[in-house]
Structure formats: C-alpha cells, structure tokens
Protein backbone atom coordinates (compact mmCIF):
# COMPACT_ATOMS: atom_id res chain seq x y z
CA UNK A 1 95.42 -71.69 -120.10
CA UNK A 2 92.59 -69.37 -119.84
CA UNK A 3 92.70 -65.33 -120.62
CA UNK A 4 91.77 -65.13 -116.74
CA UNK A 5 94.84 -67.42 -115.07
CA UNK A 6 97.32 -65.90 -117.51
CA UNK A 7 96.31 -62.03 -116.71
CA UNK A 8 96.54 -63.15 -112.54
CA UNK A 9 100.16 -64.79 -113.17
CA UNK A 10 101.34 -62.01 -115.20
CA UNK A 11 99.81 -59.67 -112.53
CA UNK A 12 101.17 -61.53 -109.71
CA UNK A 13 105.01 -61.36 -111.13
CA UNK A 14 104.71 -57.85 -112.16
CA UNK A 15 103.21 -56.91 -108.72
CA UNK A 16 105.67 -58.63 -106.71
CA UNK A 17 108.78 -57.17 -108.82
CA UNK A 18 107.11 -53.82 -108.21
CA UNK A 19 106.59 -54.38 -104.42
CA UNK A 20 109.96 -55.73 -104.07
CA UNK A 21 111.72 -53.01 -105.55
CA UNK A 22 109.34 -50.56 -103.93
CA UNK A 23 110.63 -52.44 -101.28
CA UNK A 24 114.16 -52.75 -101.63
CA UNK A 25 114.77 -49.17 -102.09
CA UNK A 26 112.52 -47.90 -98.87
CA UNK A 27 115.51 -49.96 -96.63
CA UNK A 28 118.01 -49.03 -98.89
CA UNK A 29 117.37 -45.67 -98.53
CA UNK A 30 116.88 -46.17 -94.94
CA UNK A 31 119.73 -47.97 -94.52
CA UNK A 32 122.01 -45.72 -96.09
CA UNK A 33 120.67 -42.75 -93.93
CA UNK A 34 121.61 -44.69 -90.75
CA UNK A 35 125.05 -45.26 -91.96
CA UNK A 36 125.74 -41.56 -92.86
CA UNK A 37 123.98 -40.64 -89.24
CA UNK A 38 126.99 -43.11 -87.91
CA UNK A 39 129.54 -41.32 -89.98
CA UNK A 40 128.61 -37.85 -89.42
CA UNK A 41 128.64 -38.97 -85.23
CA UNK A 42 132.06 -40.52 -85.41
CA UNK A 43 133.03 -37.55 -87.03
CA UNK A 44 131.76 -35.02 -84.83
CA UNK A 45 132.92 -37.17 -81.85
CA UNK A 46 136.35 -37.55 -82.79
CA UNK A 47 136.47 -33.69 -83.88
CA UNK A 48 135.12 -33.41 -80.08
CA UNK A 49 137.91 -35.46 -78.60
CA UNK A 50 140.75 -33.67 -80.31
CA UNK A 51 138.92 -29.92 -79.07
CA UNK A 52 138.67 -31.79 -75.41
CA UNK A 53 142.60 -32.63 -75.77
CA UNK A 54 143.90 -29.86 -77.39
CA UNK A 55 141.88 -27.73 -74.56
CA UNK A 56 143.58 -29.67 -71.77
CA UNK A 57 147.04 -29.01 -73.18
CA UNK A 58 146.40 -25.03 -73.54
CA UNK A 59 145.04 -25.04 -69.40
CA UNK A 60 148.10 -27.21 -68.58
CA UNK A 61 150.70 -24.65 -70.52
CA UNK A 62 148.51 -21.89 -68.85
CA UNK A 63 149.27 -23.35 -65.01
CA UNK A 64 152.73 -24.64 -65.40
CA UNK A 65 153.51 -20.92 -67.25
CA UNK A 66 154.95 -22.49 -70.24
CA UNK A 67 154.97 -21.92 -73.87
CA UNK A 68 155.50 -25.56 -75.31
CA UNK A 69 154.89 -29.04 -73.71
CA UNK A 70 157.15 -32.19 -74.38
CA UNK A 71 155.78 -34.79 -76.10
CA UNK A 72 155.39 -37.17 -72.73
CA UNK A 73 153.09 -34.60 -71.19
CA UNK A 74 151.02 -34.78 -74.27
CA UNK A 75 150.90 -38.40 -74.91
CA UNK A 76 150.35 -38.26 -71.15
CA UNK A 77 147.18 -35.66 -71.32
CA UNK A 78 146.38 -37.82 -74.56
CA UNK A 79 146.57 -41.26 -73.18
CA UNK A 80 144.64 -40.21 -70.05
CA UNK A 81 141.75 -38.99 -72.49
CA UNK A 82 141.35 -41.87 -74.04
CA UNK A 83 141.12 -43.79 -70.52
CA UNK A 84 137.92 -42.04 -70.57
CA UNK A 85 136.65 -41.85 -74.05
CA UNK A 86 132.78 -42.36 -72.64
CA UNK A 87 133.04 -39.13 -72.01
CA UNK A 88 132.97 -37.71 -75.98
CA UNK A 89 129.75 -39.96 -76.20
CA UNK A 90 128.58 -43.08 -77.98
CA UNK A 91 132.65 -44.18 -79.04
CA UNK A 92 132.34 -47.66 -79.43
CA UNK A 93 136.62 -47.55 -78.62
CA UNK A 94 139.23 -45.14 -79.83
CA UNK A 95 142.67 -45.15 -80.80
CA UNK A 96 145.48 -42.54 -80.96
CA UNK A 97 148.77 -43.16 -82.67
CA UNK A 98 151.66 -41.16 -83.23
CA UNK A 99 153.79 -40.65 -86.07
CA UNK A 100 156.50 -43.56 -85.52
CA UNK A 101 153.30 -45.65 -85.34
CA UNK A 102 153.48 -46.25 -81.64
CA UNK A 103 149.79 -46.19 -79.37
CA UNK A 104 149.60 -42.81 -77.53
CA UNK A 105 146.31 -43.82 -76.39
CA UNK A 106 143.48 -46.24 -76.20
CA UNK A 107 139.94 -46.73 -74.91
CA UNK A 108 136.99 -49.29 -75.22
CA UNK A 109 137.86 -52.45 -77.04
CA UNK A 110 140.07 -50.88 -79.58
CA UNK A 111 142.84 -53.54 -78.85
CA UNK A 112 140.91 -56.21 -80.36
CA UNK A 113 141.15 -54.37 -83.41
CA UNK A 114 143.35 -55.60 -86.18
CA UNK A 115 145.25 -52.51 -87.05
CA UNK A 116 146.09 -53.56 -90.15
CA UNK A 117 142.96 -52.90 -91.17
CA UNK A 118 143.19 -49.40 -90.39
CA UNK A 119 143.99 -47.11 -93.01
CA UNK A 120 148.12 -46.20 -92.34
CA UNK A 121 148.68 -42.48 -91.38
CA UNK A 122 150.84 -41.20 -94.47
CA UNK A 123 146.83 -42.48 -96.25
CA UNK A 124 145.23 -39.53 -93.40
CA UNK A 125 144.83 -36.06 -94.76
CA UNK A 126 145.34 -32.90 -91.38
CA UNK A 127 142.16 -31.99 -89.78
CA UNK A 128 139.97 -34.32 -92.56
CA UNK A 129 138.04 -37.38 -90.83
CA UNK A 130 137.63 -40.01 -93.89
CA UNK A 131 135.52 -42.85 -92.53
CA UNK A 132 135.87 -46.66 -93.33
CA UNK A 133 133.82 -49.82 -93.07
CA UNK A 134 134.90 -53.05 -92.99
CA UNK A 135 134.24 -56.59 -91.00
CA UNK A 136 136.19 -58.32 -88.35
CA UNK A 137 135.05 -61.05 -86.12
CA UNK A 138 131.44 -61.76 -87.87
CA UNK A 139 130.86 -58.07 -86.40
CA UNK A 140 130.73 -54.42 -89.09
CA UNK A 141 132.64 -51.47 -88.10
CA UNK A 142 132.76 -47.93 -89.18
CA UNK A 143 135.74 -46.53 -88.40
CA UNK A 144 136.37 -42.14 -88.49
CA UNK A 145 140.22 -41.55 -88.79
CA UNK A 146 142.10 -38.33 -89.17
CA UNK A 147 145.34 -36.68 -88.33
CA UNK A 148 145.53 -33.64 -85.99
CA UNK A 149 147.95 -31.64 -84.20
CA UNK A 150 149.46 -31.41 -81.22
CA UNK A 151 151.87 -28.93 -79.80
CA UNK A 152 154.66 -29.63 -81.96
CA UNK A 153 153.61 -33.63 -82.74
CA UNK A 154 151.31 -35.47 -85.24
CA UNK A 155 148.60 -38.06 -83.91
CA UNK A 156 146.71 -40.12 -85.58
CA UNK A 157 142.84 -40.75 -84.22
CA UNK A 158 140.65 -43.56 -84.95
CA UNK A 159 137.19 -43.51 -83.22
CA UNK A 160 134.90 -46.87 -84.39
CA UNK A 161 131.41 -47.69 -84.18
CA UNK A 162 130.05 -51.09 -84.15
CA UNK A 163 126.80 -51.21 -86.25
CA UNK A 164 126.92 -54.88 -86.97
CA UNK A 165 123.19 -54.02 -85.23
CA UNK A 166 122.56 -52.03 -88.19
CA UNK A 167 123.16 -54.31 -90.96
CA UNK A 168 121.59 -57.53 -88.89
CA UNK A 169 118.26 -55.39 -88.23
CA UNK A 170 118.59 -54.43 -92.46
CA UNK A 171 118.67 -58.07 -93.20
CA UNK A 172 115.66 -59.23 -90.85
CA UNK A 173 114.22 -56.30 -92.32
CA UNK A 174 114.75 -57.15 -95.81
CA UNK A 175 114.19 -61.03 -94.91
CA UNK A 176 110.44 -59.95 -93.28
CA UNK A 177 109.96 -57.56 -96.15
CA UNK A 178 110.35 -60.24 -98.58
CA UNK A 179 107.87 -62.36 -97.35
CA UNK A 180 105.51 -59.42 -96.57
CA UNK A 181 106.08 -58.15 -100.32
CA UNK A 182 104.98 -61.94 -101.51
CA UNK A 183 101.80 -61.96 -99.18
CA UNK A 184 100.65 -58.49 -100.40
CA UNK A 185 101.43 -59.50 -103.74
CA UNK A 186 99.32 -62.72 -103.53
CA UNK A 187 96.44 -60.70 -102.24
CA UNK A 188 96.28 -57.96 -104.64
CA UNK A 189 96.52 -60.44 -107.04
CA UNK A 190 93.52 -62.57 -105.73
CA UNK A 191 91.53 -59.22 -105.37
CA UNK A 192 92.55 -58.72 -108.98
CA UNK A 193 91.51 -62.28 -110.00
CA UNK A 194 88.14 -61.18 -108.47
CA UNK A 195 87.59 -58.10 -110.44
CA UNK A 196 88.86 -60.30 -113.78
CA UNK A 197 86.32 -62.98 -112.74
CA UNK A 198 84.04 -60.21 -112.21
CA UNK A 199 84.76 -58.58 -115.89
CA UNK A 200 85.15 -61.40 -118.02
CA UNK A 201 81.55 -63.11 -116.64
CA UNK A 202 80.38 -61.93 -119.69
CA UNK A 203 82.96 -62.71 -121.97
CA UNK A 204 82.21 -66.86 -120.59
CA UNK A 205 78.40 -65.92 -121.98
CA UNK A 206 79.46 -64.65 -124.82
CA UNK A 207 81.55 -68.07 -125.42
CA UNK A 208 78.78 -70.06 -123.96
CA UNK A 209 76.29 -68.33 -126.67
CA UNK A 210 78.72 -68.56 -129.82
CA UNK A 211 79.49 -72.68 -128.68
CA UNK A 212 75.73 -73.16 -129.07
CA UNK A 213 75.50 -71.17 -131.76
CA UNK A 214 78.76 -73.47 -133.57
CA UNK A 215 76.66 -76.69 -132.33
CA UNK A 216 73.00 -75.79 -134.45
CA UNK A 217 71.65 -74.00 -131.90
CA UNK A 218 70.92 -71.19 -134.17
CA UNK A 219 67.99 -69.40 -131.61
CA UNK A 220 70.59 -68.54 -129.02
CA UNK A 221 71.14 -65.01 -128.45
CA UNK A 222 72.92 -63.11 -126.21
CA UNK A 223 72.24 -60.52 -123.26
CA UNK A 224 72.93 -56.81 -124.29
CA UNK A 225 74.17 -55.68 -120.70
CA UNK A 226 77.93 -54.62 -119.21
CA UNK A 227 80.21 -52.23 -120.36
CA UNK A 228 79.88 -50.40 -123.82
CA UNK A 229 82.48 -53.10 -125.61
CA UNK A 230 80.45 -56.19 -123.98
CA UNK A 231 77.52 -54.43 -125.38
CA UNK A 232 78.62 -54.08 -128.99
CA UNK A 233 80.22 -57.51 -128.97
CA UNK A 234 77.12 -58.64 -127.91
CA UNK A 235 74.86 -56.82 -130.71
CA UNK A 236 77.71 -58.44 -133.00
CA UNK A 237 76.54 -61.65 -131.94
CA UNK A 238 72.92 -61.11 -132.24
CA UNK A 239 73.29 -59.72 -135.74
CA UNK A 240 75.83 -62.92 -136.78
CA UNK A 241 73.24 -65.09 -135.25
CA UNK A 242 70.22 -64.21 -136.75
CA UNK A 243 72.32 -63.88 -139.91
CA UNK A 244 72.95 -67.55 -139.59
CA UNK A 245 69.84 -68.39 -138.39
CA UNK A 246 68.08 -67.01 -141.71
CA UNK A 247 70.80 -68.68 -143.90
CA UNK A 248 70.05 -71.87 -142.14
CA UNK A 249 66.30 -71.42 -142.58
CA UNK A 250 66.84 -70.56 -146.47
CA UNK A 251 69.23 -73.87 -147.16
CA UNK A 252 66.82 -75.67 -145.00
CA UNK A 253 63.66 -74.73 -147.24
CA UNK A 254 66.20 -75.25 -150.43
CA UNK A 255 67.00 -78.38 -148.96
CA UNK A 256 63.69 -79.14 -148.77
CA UNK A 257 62.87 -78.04 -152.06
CA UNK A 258 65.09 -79.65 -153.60
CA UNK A 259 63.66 -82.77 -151.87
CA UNK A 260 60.60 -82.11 -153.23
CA UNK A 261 61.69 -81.21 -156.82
CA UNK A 262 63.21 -84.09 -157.05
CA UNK A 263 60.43 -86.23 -156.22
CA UNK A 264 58.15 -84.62 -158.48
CA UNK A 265 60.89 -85.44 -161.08
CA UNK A 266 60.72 -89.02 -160.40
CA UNK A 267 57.10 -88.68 -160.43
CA UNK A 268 56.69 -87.07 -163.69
CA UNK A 269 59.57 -88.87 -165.50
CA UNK A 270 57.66 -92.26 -164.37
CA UNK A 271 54.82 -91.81 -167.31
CA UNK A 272 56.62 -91.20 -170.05
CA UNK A 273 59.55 -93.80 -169.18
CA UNK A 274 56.70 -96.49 -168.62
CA UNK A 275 55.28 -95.26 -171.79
CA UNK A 276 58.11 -95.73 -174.06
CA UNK A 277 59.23 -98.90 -172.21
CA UNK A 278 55.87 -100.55 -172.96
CA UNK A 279 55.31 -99.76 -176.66
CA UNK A 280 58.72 -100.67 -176.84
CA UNK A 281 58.03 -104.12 -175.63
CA UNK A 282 54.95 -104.38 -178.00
CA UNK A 283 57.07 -103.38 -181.04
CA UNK A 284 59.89 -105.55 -179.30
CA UNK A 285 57.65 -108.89 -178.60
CA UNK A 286 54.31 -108.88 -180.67
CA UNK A 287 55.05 -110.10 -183.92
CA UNK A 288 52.37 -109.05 -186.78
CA UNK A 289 52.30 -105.56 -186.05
CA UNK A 290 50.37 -103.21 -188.58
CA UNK A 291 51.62 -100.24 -190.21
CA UNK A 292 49.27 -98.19 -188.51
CA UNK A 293 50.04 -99.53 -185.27
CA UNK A 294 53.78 -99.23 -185.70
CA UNK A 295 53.22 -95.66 -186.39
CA UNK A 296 51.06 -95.24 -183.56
CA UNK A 297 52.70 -96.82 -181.53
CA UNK A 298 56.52 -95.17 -182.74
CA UNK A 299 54.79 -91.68 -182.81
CA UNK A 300 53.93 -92.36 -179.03
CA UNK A 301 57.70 -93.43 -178.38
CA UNK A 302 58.98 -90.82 -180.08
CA UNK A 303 56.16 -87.87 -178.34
CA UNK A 304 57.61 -89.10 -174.69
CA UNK A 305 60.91 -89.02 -175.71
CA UNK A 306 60.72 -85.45 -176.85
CA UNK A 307 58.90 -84.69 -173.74
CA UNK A 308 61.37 -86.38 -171.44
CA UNK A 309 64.06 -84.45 -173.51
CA UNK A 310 62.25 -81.24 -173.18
CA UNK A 311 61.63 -81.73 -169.44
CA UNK A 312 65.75 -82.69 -169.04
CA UNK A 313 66.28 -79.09 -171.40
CA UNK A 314 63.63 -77.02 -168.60
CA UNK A 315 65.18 -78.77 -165.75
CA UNK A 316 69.17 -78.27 -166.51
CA UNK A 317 68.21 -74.46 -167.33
CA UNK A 318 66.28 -73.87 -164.11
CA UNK A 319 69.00 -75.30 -162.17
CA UNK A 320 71.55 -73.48 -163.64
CA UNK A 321 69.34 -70.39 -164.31
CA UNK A 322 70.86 -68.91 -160.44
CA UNK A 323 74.54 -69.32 -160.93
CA UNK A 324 75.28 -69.14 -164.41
CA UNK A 325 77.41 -66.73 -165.39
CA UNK A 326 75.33 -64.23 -168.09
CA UNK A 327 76.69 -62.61 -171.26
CA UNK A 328 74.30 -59.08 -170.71
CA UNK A 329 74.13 -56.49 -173.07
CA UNK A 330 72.00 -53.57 -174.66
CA UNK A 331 69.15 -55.82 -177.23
CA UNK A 332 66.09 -53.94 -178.90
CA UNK A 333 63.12 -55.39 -178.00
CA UNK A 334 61.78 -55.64 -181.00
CA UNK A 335 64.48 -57.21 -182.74
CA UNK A 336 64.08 -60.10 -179.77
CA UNK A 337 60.40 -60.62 -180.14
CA UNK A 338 60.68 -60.94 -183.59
CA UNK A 339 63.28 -63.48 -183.88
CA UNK A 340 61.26 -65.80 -181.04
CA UNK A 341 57.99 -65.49 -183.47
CA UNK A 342 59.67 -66.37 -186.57
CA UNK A 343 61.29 -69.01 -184.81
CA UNK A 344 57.83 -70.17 -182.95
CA UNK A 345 55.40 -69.21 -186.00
CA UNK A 346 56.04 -72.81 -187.80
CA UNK A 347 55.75 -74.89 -184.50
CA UNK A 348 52.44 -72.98 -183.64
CA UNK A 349 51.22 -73.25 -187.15
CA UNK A 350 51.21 -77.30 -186.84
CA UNK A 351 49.28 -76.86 -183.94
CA UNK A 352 46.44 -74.76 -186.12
CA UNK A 353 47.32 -71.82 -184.03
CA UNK A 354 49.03 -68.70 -185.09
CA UNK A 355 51.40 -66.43 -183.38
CA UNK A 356 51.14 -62.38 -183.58
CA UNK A 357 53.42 -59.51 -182.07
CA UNK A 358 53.11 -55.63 -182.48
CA UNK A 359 54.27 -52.86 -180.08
CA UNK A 360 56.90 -50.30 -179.52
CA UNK A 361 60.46 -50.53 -179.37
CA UNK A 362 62.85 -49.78 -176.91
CA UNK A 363 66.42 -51.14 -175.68
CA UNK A 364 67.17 -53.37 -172.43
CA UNK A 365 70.15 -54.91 -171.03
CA UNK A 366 69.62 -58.39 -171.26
CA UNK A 367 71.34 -62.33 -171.52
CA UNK A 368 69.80 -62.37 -175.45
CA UNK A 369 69.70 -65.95 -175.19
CA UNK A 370 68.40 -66.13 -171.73
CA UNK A 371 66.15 -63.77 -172.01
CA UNK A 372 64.88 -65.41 -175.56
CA UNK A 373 64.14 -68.64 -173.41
CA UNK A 374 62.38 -66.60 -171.19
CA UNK A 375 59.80 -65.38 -173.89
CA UNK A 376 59.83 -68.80 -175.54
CA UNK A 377 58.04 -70.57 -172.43
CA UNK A 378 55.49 -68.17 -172.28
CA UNK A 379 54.91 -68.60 -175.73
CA UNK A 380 55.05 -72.29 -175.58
CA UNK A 381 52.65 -72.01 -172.06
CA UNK A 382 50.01 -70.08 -174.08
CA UNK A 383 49.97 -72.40 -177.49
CA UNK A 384 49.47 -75.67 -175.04
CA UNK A 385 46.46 -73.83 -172.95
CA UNK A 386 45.07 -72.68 -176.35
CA UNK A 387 42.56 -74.16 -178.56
CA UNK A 388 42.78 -75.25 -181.95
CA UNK A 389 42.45 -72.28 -184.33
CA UNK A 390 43.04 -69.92 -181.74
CA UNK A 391 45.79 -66.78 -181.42
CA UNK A 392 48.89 -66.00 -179.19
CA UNK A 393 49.27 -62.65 -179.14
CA UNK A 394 52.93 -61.05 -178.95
CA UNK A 395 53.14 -57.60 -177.52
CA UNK A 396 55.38 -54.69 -176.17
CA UNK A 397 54.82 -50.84 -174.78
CA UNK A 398 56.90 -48.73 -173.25
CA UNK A 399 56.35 -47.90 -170.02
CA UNK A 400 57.47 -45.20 -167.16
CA UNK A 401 58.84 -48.05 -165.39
CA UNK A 402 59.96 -50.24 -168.56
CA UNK A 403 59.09 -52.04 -171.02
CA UNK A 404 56.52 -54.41 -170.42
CA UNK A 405 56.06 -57.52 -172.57
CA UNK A 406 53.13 -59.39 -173.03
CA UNK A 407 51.95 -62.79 -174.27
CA UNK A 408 48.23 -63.30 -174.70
CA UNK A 409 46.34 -66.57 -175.64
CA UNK A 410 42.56 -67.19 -175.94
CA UNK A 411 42.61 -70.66 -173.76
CA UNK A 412 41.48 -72.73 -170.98
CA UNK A 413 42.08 -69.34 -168.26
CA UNK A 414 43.01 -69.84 -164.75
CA UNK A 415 41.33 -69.36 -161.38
CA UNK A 416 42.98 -67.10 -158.77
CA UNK A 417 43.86 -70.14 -156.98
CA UNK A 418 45.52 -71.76 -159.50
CA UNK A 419 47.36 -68.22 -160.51
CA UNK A 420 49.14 -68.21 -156.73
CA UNK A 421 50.94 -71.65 -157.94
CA UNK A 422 51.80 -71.42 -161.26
CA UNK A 423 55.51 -70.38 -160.48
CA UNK A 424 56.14 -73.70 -158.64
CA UNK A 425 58.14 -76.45 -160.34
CA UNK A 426 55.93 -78.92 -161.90
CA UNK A 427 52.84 -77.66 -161.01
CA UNK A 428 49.85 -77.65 -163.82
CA UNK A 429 46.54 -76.54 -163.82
CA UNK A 430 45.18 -78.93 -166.15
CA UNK A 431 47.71 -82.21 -165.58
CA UNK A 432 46.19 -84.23 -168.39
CA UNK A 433 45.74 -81.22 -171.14
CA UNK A 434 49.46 -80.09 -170.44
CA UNK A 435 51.08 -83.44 -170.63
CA UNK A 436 49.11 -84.03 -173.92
CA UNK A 437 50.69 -80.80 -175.02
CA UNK A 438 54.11 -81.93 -173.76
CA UNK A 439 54.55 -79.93 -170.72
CA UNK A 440 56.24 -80.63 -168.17
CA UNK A 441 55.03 -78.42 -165.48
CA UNK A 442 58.51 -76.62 -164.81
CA UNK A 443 58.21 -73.60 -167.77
CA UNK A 444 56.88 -70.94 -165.48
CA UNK A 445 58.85 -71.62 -162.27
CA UNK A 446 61.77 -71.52 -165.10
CA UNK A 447 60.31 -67.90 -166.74
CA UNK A 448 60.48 -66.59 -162.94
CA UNK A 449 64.25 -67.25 -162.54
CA UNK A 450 65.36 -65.55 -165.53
CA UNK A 451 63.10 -62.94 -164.55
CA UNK A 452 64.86 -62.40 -161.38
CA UNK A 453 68.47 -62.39 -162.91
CA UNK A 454 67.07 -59.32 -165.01
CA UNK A 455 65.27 -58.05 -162.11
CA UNK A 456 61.81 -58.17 -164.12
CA UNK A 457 58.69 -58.52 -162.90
CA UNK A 458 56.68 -61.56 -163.93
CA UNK A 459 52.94 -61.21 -163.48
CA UNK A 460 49.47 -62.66 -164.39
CA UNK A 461 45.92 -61.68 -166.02
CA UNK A 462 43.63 -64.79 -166.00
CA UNK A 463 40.23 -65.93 -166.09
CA UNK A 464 38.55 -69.08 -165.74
CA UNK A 465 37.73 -69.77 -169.68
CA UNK A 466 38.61 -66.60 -171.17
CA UNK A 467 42.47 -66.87 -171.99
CA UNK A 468 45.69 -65.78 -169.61
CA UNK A 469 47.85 -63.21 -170.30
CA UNK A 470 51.38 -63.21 -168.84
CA UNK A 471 53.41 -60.02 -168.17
CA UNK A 472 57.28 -59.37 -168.26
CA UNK A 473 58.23 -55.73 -166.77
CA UNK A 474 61.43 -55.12 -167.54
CA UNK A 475 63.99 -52.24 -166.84
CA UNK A 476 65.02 -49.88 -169.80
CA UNK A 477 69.11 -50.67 -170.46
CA UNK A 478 70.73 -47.74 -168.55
CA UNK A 479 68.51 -48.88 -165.39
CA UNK A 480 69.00 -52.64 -165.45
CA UNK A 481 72.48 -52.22 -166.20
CA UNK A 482 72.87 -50.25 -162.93
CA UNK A 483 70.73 -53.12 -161.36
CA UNK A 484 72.89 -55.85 -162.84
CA UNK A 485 76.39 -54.02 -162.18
CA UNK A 486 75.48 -53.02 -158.57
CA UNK A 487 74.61 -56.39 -157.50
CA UNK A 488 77.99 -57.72 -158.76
C-alpha cells in the first residue's frame, strides 16, 4: 500500500474517533443539562405544591377560627389540590400518599403508574426532594419525591415528568450525529488526501528519477524545487547520481581498456608463439640440421620464450600493481640505486653498454621491491633504445619537493608525439628495434602504476636522436608516508 493511502486511512480513523467523541460528549453534556433542568423543575414544582397546600390549610384554620384541622379536612384540601395539579405548572401527574400508604391525592395520569416503582416513604428524607428515573411502558420518567408536613400528619409527594421526548430526541440526535461525524470525517480526509497528493508529488519524482537511475539511466537528475527537505533530498540525488554516473563512465573506459589490452596481448603474443612454433617444427621435421642452424634456430626459441616470459612477468605486475597490498617503509635512495646497478651492470655489459649512477642521498617511504621494479624498467627502457657502446646514466638529487631520480641513455630519442603515448600498454616507438631488444611494449605504462601507488611523478626529457631521459619525483619519507597513510 502506498505512503499516501496508508496516511488517508490512518487519518480517516483517527478523525472520525476524534469527531465522534467530540461528538458524543457535546449531547452528553447537553443531555445531562436537560435532565438536571427536569429535576431542578420537579423539584421546585413539588416544593410549590406543598407551599400552595400548606397555605390553604393556614386560610381555612384562619376562617373556621381553629387551631388544628383533622386529618379529613386535610386530605380533603390535599386531594382537591391535586384535582388541579395544572395549576403548579408543567406536572406531568402527581401523587400524595399518607403514612399508612393510602392515596390522599392524585392528578394527571399518575394512576397508570406502577407504584412499586416508587421509592417507599420510610426511603423519603422531611422536606428533601430526591429524584428518580426509571422506564415503564416503553416511556422514561423522572420522578421528584419527598415527605412534608401537614398539621399534625405525614404525606408523601411524588410529582413525575415524562421526558421519554428527551431521550428519543438524544438518540436521533446521536443517530444523525453519527452519520454527520462519518461524512465530515470522509471529507476532511479527502481534503487531506489532496494536500498529501499535493506534498508527496515530489516524492513520486524523486522515485521516478532514482527507478531510472536503478535501470542505467545514469543522466537523470532531479528538479531542486519544494520545501527545504525535498530540496536536500533532491541535491542528495544529484550528487549520488553523478557519483554513479562517473563510476559508470570509469568501469566503462576500464572495461574498455581492458578490451583493448587484451587484444594487444593477443596481438603481441602472436609473433613470438608463431616464432617458436615454427623453428620448432623445423628442428621437429627437417632431418639434417647443422650445428649452426640448431643453434640459430634454438637461440631464436629460446629469445621468444624469454620474451613471452618477460611480457607474462610485466603483465601479471601491472595488473596487480593497483590492488596489491604493499610492504612500505623508510629505504635510502642510494642504497636502492645501487643494488638495481649491480644487479643490471652484467646484463648491460653483454649488451656493450655500461650502466653509471652518482647523486645524493636521502630516505623515502617506499615498497623496496616495488619500487626496485620501478627503476629496473627504466633501466631496461634506456639499454634497449641505446646503441652499442653507449651509457645509461643513473642519477639522484635532492630536491625541495623530493628526490628526483633520473635515468639517462644516449639512444634513438623520441618526438613529442611519441612522448604523449609512451605510458600506454604496449605501445612502442620503434616496434621492430624494441621487439629485437625484447620489449614488450608494457614497461612504461607498468613504471606509471607504481609511480602512482608512491604518489611520484613520472616524467620525460626527449629528443628525436639525442637520447631520453626519464624522471621519478618522489616524496621524502615523512611526506609520502603521510600520503600513503592518509589515503588508507
């Protein structure tokens, strides 16, 4: 059920209890007053009717000169009183007894009365009206009673009311309020259903926006308008959104990368493979094969493999290079740089090449052996792009900003063209001199991933024919451990 439909019901039975008991207590309130009016008037009547008797029997003393009347002259006065009991007012009918429980007097309709309903007159307290209500016929009564005196005797009095009126016209009323209590009910309620319908308008945008969003429709936005909570559930959105829509565009262009990378895999791993397979065969099928051929042909075998292996090595670190969990911790530079040249200098040597380093010292906060790798591919890089008898160059100064590394070589150069790509996987400037070297195309796009996991800077210094020279600026210890640390 929606938010809408269950605040309406929930509305709809709180307003109609509230209504109704509004209700309820108006005519019971009412209804009470009219009783008490009735009570306080057969009261006041029968206090009336026993001044209007009692009067009688002090002017009848006064003309007949005598102190004391006999009880037949007063149930006579009080009989004839009660013949005309419209004369104390609105007495429905009246009743007076005596002591021995005989009728002194009557009036109205009082003898279709049970008297047994009647309260008895030892339960009547002198000169106190106590009044009564009870039913008799399908009709409601409210009956005044109290005792009073009389020369010498004791009467009872009993003046009654019908208000059977009363209580019909309280249950039509209650009966007509009920159903007017439901009908106002129901219409508040459908002008509240309008304001809700009204106020949550937005809220079905909002859901509207967020189910496109949930169905790739990453573009959607929402409205900033309405109240100040639609408003900053709406800039929520927004934000979330475009936060989605960037990751989506990032694992999109990974996706796509990865597309490509591996195609450019397959590409490059084609040569070699087709390489080895063929020589194989030769080796394989061709019988009279001559030692120098053999050799040629093994050394060829065994140069792919290597380079195949070498490519596997580049690719597995590159691809892990992002997520791998690093061992950092405080390394001198110098102790690095010399441990890649002594392990480099023999390599380089059978390549007619030789491998320097001088500079300054200084400490960084590093993955040793990541970081090692890092230096190892730009040494590697500048021994395939140099010629034979040439120099790399090894080299380190401290900086205001760091330490920056360098690795110089004498080769082939770069244009400025070919500098803006050499950070892509398997991209080479020279294809043919670089696979003759071994490469694979993936050490620099390698160099800049390890770079970024020690937030270094990786740059260039090339030109066409006159050498490259690659630069690592990297943050002294205390400020790439802050680096590292924070982004944990």
């Amino acid at each position: 059920m929606k938010l809408k439909w269950k605040i309406f019901l929930v509305s709809l039975l709180f307003i109609m209890i509230a209504v109704g008991i509004t209700t309820i207590t108006v005519l019971h309130i009412t209804f009470s007053s009219s009783i008490d009016n009735v009570r306080k008037t057969t009261a006041n009547e029968g206090s009336f009717f026993v001044s209007s008797v009692q009067n009688e029997i002090s002017q009848k003393k006064l003309l007949d000169r005598i102190a004391l009347l006999s009880k037949d002259e007063t149930d006579k006065i009080i009989a004839e009183r009660s013949s005309h009991y419209s004369e104390y007012g609105s007495i429905y009918a009246l009743a007076i007894y005596s002591q021995n429980g005989d009728m002194t007097g009557c009036g109205g309709e009082f003898y279709n009365i049970k008297t047994e309903l009647l309260p008895s007159f030892n339960e009547l307290e002198k000169d106190k009206f106590t009044t009564h209500i009870y039913e008799h016929d399908s009709l409601t009564y409210i009956v005044s009673a109290s005792v009073f005196q009389a020369e010498e005797n004791s009467y009872a009095l009993y003046t009654l009311h019908d208000i059977s009126n009363i209580f019909n016209e309280y249950t039509s009323l209650f009966k007509t309020a009920g159903y007017v209590s439901i009908i106002f009910a129901v219409l508040i309620s459908l002008i509240l259903l309008c304001f809700l319908i009204f106020l949550l308008s937005p809220l079905s945008k909002l859901k509207n926006t967020v189910s496109k969003i949930a169905e790739g429709d990453y573009s959607a936005r929402v409205k900033v308008k309405g109240s100040a909570e639609i408003r900053e559930i709406s800039e929520k959105i927004n934000i979330m959104a475009e936060a989605v829509e960037e990751n989506a565009k990032k694992f999109e262009d990974i996706a796509e990368g990865r597309k490509q990378y591996v195609n450019n895999l397959a590409h490059e791993m084609k040569t070699p493979l087709t390489s080895i397979l063929c020589y194989g065969d030769i080796l394989r099928i061709k019988k009279d094969v001559k030692d120098e051929e053999r050799l040629e042909y093994s050394r060829i075998i065994v140069d792919e493999a290597k380079r195949l292996k070498n490519m596997s090595s580049k690719l597995l670190q590159l691809a892990t290079a992002d997520s791998a969990e690093l061992d950092y911790n405080v390394y001198s530079v110098s102790d690095i740089l010399s441990e890649v040249k002594n392990t480099m200098e023999p390599s380089l040597e059978k390549m007619k090449l030789k491998l320097t380093y001088e500079g300054e010292d200084g400490e960084i906060f590093c993955d040793r052996e990541l970081f090692k790798s890092l230096i190892y591919n730009l040494v590697d890089n500048a021994a395939k792009a140099s010629f034979e008898g040439g120099t790399v160059r090894l080299k380190s100064r401290c900086e205001k900003n760091g330490i920056v590394i360098s690795v110089q070589d004498n080769g082939i150069g770069m244009t400025k063209d070919v500098l803006k790509k050499i950070t892509e996987p398997f991209y080479m400037a020279d294809k043919s001199r670089s696979r003759s070297a071994g490469g694979a195309g993936l050490g620099l796009s390698l160099c800049l991933e390890i770079a970024k996991r020690h937030y270094a800077r990786l740059t260039a210094k090339s030109r066409s024919g006159a050498g490259t020279t690659m630069f690592i600026t990297v943050p002294y210890a205390e400020g790439g451990r802050r680096l590292i640390e924070n982004k944990d």
